[in-house]
N, C-alpha and C. Protein backbone atom coordinates (compact mmCIF):
# COMPACT_ATOMS: atom_id res chain seq x y z
N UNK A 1 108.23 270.54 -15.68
CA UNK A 1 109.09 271.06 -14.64
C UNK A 1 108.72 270.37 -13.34
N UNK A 2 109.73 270.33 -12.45
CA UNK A 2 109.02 269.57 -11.15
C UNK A 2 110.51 269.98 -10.31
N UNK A 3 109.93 270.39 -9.07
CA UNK A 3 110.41 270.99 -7.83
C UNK A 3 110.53 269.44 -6.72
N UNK A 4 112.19 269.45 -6.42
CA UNK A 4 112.23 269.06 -4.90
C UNK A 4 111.78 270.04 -3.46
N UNK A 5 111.24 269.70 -3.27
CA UNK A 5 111.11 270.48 -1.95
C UNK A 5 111.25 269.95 -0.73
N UNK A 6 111.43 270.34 0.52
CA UNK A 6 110.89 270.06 1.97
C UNK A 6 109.84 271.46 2.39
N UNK A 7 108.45 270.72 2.46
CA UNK A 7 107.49 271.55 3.13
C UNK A 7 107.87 272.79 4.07
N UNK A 8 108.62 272.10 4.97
CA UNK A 8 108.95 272.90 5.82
C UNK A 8 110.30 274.00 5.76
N UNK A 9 110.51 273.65 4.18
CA UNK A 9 112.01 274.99 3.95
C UNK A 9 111.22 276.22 3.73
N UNK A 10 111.35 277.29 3.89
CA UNK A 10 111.11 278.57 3.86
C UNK A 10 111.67 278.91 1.93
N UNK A 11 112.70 278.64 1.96
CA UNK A 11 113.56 279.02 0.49
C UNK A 11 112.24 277.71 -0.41
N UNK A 12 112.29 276.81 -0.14
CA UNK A 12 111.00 275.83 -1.02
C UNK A 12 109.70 276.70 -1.19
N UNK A 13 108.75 277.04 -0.11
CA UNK A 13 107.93 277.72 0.42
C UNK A 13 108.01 279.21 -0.97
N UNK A 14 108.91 279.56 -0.77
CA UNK A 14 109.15 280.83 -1.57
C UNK A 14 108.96 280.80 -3.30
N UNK A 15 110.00 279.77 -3.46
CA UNK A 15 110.34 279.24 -4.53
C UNK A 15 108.57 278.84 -5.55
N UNK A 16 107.94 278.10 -4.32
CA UNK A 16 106.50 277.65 -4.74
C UNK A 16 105.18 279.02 -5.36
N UNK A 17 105.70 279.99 -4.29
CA UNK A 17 104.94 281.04 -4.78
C UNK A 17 105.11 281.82 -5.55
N UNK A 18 106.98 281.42 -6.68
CA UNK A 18 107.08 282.51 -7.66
C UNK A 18 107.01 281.93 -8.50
N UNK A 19 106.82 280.56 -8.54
CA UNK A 19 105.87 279.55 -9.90
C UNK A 19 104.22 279.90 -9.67
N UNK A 20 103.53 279.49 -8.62
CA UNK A 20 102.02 279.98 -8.33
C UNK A 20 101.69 281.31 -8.79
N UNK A 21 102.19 282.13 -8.61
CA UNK A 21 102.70 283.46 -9.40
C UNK A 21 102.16 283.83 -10.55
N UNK A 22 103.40 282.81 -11.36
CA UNK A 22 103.58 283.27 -12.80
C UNK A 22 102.63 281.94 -13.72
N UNK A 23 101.70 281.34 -12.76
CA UNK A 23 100.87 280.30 -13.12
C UNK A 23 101.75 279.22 -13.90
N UNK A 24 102.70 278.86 -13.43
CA UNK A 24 103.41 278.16 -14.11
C UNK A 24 103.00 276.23 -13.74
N UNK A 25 103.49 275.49 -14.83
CA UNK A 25 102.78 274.15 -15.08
C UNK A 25 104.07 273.62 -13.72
N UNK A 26 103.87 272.71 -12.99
CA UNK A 26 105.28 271.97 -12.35
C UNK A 26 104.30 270.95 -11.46
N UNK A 27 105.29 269.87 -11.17
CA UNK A 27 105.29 268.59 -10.43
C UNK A 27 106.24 269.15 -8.99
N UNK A 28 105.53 268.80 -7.79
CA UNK A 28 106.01 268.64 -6.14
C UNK A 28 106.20 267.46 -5.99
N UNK A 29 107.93 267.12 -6.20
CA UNK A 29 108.24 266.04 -5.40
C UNK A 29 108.79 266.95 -3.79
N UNK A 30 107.85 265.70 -3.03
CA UNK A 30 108.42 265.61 -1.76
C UNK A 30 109.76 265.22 -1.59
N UNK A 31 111.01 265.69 -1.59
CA UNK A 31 111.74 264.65 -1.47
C UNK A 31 112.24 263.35 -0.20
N UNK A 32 111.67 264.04 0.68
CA UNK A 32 111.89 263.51 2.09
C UNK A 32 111.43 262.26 2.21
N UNK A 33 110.33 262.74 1.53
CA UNK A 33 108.86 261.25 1.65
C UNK A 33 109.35 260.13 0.16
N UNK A 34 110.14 260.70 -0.84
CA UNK A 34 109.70 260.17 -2.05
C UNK A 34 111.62 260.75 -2.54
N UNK A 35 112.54 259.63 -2.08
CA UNK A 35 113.73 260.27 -1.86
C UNK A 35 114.19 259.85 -3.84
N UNK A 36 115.34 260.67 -4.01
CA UNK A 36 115.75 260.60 -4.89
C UNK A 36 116.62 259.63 -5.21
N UNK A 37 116.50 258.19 -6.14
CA UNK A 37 118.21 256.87 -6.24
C UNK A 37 119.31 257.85 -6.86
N UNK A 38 120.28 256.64 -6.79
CA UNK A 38 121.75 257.22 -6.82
C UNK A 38 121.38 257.85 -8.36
N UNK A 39 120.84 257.01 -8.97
CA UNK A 39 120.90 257.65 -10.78
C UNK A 39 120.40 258.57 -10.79
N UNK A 40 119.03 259.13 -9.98
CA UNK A 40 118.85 260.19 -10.24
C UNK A 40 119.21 261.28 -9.75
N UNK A 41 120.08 261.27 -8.61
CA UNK A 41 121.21 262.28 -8.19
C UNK A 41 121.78 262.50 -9.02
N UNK A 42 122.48 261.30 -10.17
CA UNK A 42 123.37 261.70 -11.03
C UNK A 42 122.83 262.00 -12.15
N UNK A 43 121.77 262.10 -12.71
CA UNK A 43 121.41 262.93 -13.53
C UNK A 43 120.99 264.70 -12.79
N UNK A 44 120.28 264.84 -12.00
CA UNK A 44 120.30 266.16 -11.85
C UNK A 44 121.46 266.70 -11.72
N UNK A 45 122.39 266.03 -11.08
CA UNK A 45 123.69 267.12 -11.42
C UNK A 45 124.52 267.19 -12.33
N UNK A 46 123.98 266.14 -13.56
CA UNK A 46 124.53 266.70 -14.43
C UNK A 46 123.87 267.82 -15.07
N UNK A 47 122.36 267.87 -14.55
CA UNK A 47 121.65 268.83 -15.41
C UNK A 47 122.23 270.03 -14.52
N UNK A 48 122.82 269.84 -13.56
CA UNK A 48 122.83 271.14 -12.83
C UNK A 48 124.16 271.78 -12.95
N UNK A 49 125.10 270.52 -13.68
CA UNK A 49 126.48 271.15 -14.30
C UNK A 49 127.13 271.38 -12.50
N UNK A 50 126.78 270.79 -11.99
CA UNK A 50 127.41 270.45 -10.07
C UNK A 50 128.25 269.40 -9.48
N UNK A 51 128.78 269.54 -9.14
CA UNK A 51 129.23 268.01 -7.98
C UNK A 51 128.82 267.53 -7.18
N UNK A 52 128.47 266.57 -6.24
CA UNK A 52 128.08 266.55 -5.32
C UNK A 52 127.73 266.76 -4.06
N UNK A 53 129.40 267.35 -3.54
CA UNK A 53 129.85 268.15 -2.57
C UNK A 53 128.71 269.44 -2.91
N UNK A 54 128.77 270.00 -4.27
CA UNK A 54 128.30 271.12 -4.31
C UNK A 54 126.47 271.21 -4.00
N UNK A 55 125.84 270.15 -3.63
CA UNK A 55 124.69 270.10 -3.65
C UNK A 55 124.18 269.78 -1.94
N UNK A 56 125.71 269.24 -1.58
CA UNK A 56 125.16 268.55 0.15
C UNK A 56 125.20 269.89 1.05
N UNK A 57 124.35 269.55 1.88
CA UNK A 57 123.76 270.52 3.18
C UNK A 57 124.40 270.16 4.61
N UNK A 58 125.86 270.37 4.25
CA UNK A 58 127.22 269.78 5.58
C UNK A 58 126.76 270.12 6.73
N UNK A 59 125.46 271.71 6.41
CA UNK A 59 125.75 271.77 7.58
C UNK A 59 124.53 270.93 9.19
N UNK A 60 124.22 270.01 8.17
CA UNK A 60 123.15 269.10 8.78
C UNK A 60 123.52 268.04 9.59
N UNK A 61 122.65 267.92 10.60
CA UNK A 61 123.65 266.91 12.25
C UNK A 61 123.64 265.90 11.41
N UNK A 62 123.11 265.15 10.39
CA UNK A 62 123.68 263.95 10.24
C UNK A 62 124.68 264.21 8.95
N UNK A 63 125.06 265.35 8.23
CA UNK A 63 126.68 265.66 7.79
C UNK A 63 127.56 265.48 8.59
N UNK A 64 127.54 266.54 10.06
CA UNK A 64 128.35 266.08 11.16
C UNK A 64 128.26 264.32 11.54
N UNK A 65 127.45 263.84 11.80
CA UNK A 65 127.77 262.45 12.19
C UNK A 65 128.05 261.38 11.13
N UNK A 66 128.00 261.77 10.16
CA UNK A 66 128.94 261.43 8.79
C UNK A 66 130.00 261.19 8.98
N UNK A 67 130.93 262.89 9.31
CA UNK A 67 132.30 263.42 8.88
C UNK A 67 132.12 264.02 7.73
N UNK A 68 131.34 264.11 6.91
CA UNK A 68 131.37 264.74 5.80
C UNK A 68 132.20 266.05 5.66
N UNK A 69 132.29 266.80 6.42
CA UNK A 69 133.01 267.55 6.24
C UNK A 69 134.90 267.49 5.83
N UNK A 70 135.14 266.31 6.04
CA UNK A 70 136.43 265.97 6.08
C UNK A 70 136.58 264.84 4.77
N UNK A 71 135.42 264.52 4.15
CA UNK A 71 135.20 263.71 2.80
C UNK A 71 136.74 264.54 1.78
N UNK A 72 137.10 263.80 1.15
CA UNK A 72 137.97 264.61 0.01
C UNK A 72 136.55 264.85 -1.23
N UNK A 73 136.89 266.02 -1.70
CA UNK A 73 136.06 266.15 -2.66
C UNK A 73 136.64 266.61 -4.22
N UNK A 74 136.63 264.93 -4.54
CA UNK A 74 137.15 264.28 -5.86
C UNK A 74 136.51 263.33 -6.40
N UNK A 75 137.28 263.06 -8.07
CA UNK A 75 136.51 261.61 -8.28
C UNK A 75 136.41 260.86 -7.78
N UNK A 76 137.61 260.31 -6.68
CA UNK A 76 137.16 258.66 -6.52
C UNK A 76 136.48 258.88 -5.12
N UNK A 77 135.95 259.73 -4.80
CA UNK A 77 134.51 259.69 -3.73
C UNK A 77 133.45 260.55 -4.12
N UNK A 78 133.16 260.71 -4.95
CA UNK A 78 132.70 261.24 -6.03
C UNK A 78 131.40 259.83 -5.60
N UNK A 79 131.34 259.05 -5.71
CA UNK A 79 130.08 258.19 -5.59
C UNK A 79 129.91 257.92 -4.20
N UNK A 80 131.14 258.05 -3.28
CA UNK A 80 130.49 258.07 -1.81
C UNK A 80 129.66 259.08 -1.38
N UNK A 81 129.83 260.11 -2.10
CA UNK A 81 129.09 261.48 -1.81
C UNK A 81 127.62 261.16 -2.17
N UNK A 82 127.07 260.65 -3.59
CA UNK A 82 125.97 260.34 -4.12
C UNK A 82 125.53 259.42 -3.43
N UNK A 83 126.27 257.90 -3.23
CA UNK A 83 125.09 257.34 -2.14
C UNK A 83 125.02 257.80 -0.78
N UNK A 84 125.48 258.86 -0.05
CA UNK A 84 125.24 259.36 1.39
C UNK A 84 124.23 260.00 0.77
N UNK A 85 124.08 260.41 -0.15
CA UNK A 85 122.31 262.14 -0.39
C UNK A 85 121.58 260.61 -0.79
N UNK A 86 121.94 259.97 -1.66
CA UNK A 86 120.33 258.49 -1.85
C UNK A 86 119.84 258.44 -0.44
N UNK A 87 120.81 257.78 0.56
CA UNK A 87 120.62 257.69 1.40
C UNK A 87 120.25 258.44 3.06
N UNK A 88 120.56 259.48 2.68
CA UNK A 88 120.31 260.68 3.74
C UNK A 88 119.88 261.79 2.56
N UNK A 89 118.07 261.82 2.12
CA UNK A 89 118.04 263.08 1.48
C UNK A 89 118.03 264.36 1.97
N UNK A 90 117.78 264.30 3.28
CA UNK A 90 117.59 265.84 4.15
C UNK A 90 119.34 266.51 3.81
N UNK A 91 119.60 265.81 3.30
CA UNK A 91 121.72 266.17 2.82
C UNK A 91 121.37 267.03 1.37
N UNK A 92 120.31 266.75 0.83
CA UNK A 92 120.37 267.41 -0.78
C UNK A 92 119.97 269.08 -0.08
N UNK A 93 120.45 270.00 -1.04
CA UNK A 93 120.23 270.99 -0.92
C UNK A 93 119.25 271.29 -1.63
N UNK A 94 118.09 272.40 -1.38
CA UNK A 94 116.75 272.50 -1.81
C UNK A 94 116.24 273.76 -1.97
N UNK A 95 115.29 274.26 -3.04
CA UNK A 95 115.06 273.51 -3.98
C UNK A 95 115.62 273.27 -4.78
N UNK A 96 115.47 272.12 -5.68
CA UNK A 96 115.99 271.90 -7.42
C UNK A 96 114.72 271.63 -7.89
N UNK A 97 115.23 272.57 -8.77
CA UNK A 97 113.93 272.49 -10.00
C UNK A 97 114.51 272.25 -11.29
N UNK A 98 113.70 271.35 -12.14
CA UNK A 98 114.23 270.56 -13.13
C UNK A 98 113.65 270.83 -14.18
N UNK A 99 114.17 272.13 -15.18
CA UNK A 99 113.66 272.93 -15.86
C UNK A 99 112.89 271.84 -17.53
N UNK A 100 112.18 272.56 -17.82
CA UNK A 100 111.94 271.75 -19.16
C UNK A 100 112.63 271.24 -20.45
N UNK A 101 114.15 272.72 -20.65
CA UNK A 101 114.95 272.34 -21.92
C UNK A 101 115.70 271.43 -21.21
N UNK A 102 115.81 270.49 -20.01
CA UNK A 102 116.73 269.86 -19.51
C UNK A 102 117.69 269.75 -18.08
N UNK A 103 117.85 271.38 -18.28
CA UNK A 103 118.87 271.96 -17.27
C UNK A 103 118.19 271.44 -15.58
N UNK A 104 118.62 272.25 -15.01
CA UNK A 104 118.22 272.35 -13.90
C UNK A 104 118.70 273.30 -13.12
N UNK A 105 117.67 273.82 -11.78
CA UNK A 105 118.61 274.93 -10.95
C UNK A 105 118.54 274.88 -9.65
N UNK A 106 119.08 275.47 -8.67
CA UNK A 106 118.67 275.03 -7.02
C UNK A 106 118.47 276.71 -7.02
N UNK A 107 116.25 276.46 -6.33
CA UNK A 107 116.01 277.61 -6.38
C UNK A 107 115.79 278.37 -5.02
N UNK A 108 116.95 278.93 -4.81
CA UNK A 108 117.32 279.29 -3.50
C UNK A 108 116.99 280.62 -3.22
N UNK A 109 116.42 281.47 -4.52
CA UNK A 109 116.64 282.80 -4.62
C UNK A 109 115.31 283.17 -5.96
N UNK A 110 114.43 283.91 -5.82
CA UNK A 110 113.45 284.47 -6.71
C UNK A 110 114.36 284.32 -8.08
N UNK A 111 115.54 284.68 -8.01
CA UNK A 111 116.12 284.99 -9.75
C UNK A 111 116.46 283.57 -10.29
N UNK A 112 116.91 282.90 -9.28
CA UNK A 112 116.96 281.43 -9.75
C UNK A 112 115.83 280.49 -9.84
N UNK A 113 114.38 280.77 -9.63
CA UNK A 113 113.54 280.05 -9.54
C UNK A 113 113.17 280.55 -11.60
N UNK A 114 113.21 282.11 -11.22
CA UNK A 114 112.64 283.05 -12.75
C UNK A 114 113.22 282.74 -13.58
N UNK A 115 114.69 281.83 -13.18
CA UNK A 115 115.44 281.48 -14.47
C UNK A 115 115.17 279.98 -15.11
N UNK A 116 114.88 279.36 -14.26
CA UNK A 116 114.13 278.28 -14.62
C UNK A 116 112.76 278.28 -15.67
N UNK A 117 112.07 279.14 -15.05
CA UNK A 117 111.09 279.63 -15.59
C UNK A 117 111.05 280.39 -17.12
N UNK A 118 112.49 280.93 -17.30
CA UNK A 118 112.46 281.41 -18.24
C UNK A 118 113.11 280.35 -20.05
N UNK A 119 113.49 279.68 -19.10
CA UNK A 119 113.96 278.25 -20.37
C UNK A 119 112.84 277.85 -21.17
N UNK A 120 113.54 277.57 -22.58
CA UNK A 120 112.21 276.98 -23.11
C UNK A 120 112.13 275.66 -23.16
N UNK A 121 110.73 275.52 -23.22
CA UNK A 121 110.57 273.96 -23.23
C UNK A 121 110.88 273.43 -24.90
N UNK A 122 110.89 271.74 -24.78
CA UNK A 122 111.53 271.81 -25.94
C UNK A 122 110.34 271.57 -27.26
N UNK A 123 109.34 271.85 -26.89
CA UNK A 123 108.41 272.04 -28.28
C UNK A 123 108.05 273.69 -28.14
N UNK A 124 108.63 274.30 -27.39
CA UNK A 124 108.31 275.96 -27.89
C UNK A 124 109.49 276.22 -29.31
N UNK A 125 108.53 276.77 -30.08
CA UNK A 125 108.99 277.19 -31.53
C UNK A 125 109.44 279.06 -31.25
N UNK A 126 111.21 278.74 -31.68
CA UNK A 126 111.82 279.97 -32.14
C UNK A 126 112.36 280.79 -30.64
N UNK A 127 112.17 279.30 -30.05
CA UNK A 127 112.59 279.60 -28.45
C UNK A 127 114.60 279.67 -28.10
């Protein structure tokens, strides 16, 4: 399992102490410091069953100095969206945690961190 975070999010912060918690195994990517490429945007959202739109943080001054808000949100910008978060990660929304059977979740909320937590990994037997 392994967590995006920013140190300084409160919802990250949170998220960290209901894995520390439940002594759970996970990897801290920084993402700020240690940003995510376009491919691997596009794999977490597919694990996250999301769009892109659905993952950006519009409401961040460099969304505004984008325009992002006025982006169409469809396929064929559908990859302008992914390289603006490669390229501006403080745009990804946080945390995502990248569960073990695959999935993934943005753990914004104790029940969404526990649900992560509750997937099985894929060598647990009768899981």
């Amino acid at each position: 399992m392994e967590i995006w975070i920013n140190p300084a999010c409160s919802k990250c912060r949170s998220a960290l102490s209901v894995l520390d918690a439940e002594a759970a195994e996970y990897t801290v990517r920084r993402y700020l410091d240690d940003p995510p490429d376009e491919a691997e945007i596009r794999e977490v959202l597919t694990r996250l069953g999301l769009e892109p739109w659905d993952i950006a943080r519009t409401g961040e001054a460099r969304a505004a100095e984008l325009g992002m808000d006025a982006w169409p949100r469809d396929a064929q910008t559908r990859d302008r969206w992914i390289c603006a978060l490669a390229e501006h990660p403080i745009l990804i929304q946080r945390p995502i945690i990248t569960a073990d059977d695959g999935s993934a979740v943005i753990g914004r909320s104790e029940e969404a961190v526990r649900d992560a937590l509750s997937r099985p990994s894929p060598g647990d037997a009768g899981a």
